[in-house]
Protein backbone atom coordinates (compact mmCIF):
# COMPACT_ATOMS: atom_id res chain seq x y z
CA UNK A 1 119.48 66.78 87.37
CA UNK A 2 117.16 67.17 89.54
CA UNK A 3 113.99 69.81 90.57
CA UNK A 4 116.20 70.94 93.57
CA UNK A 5 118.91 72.12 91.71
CA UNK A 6 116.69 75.33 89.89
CA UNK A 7 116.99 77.16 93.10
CA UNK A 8 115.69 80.79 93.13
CA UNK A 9 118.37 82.80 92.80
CA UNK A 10 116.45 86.42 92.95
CA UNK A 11 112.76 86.13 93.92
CA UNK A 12 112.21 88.45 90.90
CA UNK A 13 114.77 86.60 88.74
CA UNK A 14 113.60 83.39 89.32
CA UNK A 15 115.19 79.54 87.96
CA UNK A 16 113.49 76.92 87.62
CA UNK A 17 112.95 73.67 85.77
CA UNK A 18 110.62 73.43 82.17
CA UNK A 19 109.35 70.49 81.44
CA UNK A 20 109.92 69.78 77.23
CA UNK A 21 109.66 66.97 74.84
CA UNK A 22 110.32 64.50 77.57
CA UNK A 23 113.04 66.24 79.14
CA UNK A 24 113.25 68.78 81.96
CA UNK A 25 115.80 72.22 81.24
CA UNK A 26 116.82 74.77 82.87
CA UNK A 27 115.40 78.26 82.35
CA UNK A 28 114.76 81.92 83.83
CA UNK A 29 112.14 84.07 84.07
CA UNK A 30 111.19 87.39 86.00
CA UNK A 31 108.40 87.10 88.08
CA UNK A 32 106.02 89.61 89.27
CA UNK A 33 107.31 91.20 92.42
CA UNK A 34 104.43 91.48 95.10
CA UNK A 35 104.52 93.62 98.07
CA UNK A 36 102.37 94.11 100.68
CA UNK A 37 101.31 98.29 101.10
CA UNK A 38 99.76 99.86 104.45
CA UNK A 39 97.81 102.73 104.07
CA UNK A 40 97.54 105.26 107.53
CA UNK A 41 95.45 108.36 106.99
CA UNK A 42 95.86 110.34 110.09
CA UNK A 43 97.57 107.80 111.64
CA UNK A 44 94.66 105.48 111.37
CA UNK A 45 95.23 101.88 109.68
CA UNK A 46 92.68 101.89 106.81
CA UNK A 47 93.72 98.96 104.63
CA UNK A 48 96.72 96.59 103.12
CA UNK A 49 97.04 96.55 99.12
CA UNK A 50 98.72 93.74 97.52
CA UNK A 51 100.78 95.17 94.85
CA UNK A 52 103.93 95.94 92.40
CA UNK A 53 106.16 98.09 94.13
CA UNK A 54 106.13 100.85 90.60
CA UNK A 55 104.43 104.01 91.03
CA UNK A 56 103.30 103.92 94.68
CA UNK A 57 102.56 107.38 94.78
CA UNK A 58 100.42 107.44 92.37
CA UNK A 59 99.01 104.04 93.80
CA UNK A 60 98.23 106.00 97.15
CA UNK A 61 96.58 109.08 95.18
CA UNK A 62 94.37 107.54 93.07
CA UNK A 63 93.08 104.65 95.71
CA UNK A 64 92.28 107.81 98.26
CA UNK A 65 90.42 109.37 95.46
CA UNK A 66 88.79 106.40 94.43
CA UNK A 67 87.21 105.90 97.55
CA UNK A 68 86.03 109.21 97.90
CA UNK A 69 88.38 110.45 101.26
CA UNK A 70 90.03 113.02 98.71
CA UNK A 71 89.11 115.28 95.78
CA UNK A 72 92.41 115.83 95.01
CA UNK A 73 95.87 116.65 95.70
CA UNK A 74 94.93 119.91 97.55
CA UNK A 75 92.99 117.76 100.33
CA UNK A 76 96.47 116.03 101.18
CA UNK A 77 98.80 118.23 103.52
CA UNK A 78 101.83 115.77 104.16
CA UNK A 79 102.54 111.79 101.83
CA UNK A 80 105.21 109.58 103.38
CA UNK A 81 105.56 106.47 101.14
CA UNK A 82 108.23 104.03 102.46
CA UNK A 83 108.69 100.94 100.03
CA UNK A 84 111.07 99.42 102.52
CA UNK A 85 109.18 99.47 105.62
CA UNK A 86 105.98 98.89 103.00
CA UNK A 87 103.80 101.59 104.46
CA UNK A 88 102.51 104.94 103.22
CA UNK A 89 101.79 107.48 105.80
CA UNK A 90 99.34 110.08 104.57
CA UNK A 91 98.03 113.65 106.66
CA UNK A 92 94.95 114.88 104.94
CA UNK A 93 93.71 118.24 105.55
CA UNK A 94 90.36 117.11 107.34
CA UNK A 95 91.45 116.14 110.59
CA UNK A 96 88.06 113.56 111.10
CA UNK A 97 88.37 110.35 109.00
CA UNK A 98 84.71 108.72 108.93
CA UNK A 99 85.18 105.21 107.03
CA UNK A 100 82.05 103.65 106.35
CA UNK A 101 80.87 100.53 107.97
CA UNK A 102 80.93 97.94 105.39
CA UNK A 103 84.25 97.11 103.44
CA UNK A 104 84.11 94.88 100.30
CA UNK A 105 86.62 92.32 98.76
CA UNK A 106 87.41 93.13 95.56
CA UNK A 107 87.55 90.01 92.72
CA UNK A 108 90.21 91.20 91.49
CA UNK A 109 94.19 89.38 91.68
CA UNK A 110 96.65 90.78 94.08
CA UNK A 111 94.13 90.84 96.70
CA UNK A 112 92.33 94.74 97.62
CA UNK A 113 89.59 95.98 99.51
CA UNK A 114 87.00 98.67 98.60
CA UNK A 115 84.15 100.84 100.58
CA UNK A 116 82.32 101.53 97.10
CA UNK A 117 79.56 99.30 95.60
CA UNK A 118 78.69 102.30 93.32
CA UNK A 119 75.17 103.61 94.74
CA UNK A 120 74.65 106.84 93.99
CA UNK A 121 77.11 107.90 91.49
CA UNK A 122 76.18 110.46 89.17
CA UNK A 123 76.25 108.70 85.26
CA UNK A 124 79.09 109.77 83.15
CA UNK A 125 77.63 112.58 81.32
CA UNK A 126 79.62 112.89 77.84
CA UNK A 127 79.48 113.39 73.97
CA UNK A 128 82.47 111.55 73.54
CA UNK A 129 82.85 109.21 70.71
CA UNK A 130 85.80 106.55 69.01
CA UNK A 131 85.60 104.33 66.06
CA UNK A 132 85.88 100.47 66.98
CA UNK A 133 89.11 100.77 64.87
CA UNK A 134 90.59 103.33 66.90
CA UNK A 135 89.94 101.44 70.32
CA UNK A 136 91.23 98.11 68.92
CA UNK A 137 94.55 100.18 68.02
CA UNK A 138 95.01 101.99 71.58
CA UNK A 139 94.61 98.16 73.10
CA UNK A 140 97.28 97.09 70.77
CA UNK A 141 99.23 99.83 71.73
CA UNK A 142 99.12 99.28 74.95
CA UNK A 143 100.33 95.55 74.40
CA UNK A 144 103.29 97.03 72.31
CA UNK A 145 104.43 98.96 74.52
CA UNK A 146 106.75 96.30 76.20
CA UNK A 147 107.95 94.96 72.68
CA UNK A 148 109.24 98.50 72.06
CA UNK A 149 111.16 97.98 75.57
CA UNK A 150 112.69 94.88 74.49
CA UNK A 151 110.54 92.75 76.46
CA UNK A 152 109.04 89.45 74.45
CA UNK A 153 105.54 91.02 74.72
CA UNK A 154 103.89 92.19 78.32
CA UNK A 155 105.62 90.54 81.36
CA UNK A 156 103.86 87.30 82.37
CA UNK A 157 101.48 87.89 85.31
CA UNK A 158 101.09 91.07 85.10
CA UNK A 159 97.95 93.55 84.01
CA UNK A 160 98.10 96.69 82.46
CA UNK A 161 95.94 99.88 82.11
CA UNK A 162 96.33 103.24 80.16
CA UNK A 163 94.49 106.62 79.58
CA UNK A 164 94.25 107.28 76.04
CA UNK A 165 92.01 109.89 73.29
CA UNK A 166 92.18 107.32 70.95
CA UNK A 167 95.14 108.10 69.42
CA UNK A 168 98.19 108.31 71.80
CA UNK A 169 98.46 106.73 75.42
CA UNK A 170 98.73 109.49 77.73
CA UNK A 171 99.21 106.98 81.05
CA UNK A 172 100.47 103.53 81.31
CA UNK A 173 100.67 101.44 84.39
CA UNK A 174 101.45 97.99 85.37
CA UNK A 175 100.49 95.78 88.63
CA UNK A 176 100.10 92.33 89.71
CA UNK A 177 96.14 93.75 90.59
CA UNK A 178 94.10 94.87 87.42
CA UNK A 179 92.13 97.23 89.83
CA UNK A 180 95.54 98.66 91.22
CA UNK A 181 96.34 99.24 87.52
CA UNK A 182 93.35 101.63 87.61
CA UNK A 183 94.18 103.89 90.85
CA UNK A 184 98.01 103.86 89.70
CA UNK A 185 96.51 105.67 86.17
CA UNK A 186 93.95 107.59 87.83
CA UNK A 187 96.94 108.70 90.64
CA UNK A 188 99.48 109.49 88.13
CA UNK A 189 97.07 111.61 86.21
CA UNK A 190 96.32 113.62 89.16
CA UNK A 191 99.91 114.48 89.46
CA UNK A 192 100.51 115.19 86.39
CA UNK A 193 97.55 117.34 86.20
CA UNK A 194 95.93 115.00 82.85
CA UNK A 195 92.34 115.08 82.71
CA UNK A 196 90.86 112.28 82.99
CA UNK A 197 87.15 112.83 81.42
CA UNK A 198 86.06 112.45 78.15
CA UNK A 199 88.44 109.55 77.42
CA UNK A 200 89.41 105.77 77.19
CA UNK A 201 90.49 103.68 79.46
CA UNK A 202 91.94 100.29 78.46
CA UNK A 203 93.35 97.15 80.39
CA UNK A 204 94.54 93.79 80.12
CA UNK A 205 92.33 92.16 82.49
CA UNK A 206 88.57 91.51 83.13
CA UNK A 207 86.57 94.66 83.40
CA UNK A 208 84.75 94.14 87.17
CA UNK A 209 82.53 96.56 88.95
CA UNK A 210 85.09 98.16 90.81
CA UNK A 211 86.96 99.17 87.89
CA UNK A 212 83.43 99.55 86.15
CA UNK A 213 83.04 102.32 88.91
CA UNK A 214 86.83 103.71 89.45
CA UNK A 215 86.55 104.74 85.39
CA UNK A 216 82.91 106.02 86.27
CA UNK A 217 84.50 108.48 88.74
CA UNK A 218 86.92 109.46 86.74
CA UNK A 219 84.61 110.11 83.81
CA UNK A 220 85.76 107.85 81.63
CA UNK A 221 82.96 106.89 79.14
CA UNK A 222 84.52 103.82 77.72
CA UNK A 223 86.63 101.00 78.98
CA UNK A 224 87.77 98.46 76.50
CA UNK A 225 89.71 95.42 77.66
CA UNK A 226 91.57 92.67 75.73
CA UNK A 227 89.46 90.30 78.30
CA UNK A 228 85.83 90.01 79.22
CA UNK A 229 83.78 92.15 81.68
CA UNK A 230 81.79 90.88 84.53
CA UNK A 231 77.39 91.09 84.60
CA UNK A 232 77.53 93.68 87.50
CA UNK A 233 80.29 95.47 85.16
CA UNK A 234 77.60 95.47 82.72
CA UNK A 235 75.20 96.82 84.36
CA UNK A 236 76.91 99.51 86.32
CA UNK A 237 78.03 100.74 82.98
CA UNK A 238 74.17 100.37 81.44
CA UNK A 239 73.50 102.77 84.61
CA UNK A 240 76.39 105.07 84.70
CA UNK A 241 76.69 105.72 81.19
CA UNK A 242 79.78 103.88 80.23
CA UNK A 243 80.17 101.73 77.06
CA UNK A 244 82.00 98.61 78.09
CA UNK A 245 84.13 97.03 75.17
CA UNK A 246 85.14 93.30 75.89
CA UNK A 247 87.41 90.83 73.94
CA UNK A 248 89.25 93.95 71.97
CA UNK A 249 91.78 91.80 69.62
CA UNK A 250 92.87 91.59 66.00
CA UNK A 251 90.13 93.12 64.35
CA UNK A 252 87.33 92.12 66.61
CA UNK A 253 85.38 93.39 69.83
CA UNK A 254 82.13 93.30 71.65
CA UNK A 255 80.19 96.20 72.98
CA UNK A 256 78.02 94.93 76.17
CA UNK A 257 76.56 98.39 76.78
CA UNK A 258 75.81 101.91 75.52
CA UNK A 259 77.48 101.12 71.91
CA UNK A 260 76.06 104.49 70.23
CA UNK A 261 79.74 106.01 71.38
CA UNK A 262 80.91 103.63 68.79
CA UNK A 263 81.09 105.66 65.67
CA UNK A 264 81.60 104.74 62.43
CA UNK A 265 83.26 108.60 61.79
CA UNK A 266 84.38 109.61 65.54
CA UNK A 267 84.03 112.95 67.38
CA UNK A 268 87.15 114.07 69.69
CA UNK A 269 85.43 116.57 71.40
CA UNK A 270 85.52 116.14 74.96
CA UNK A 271 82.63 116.87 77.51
């Protein structure tokens, strides 16, 4: 039988052909469902997002206060999101959108742009603490999570983020983009009214400087990801005040930066 005949029969759903042992078989397997988002403020075009179609509106909220053109939900008066015609038509408050002149690509999958290179932010000022123990657990959680659903471990191609104290995930989000992971948290906390500060934030995927700075903004004082973090990532986080935790599995991580937040006997009180 040939290649041919593993049609697709769902683009999310997908057939195809596995090579084995010699032979080629049939199999299935869901693939990641990319979409492509338009973001209007005002009924100016500001930028496309490459993304998973889950949690848009929380997508939208925590991009716009990412890059700094809200403060929160009170700055937006009207949010259109329409998956179908893959646009999401936003009315803020302030009628004058300035955007600044330079834009920058971000290195992240699933394609995204970003106006922030992380000048001038204020460092993350908190007495926040965890035991390595307790951030190697909330990263495991997070990769649980789907084996609870019934899923054979986290679905292939896909990153993951979530808010957590260290003890229970308070946000979990999922995106072909590990920066889009980030804004879909951030976003769905601001709904939800969850603060942000004082906390974890942990991923799947590499740690770069625009997440580096996202998590700064939220103030987050630690990011730990079951993957590496990027130089710049490093030193954003020297800068800002955020320990960066790399390579969280088993029983085993790395601190790159600002590691006296990793107590032996950890404090839980936020600042």
């Amino acid at each position: 039988m040939g290649l041919e005949s593993a049609a697709l029969a769902d683009s999310r759903d997908a057939g195809y052909k596995e090579y084995i042992r010699g032979n080629w078989q049939l199999a299935w397997e869901p693939l990641p469902e990319e979409k492509a988002l338009t973001l209007f403020i005002n009924g100016q075009e500001i930028v496309t997002i490459m993304c998973t179609p889950e949690k848009l509106n929380c997508l939208v909220v925590g991009f716009l206060c990412s890059e700094g053109f809200i403060c929160g939900m009170k700055d937006i008066e009207t949010m259109r999101i329409c998956p179908d015609e893959s646009v999401a038509d936003i009315r803020l408050k302030a009628k004058e959108i300035i955007l600044p002149k330079k834009r920058i690509l971000n290195s992240g999958c699933g394609g995204g742009q970003s106006f922030e290179l992380g000048e001038g932010l204020e460092p993350v000022r908190s007495s926040f603490s965890a035991s390595p123990e307790q951030v190697l657990s909330s990263v495991q959680k997070l990769l649980q999570e789907d084996a609870d659903q019934g899923q054979n471990g986290r679905r292939k191609g896909m990153h993951r983020s979530a808010l957590t104290d260290g003890r229970e995930l308070f946000v979990v989000a999922e995106d072909i983009g590990r920066h889009n992971t980030i804004d879909k948290v951030w976003g769905e906390c601001i709904l939800r009214k969850i603060p942000t500060a004082g906390r974890i934030l942990v991923t799947t995927g590499r740690i770069s400087s625009d997440m580096l700075i996202k998590a700064a903004k939220m103030g987050v004082p630690l990011v730990a990801s079951l993957n590496s973090a990027t130089s710049r990532a490093v030193e954003l986080g020297a800068r800002l005040g955020v320990t960066v935790v790399g390579y969280a599995r088993g029983s085993r991580c790395s601190v790159f930066c600002d590691e006296k937040r990793l107590e032996v006997s950890p404090s839980f009180e936020n600042h």
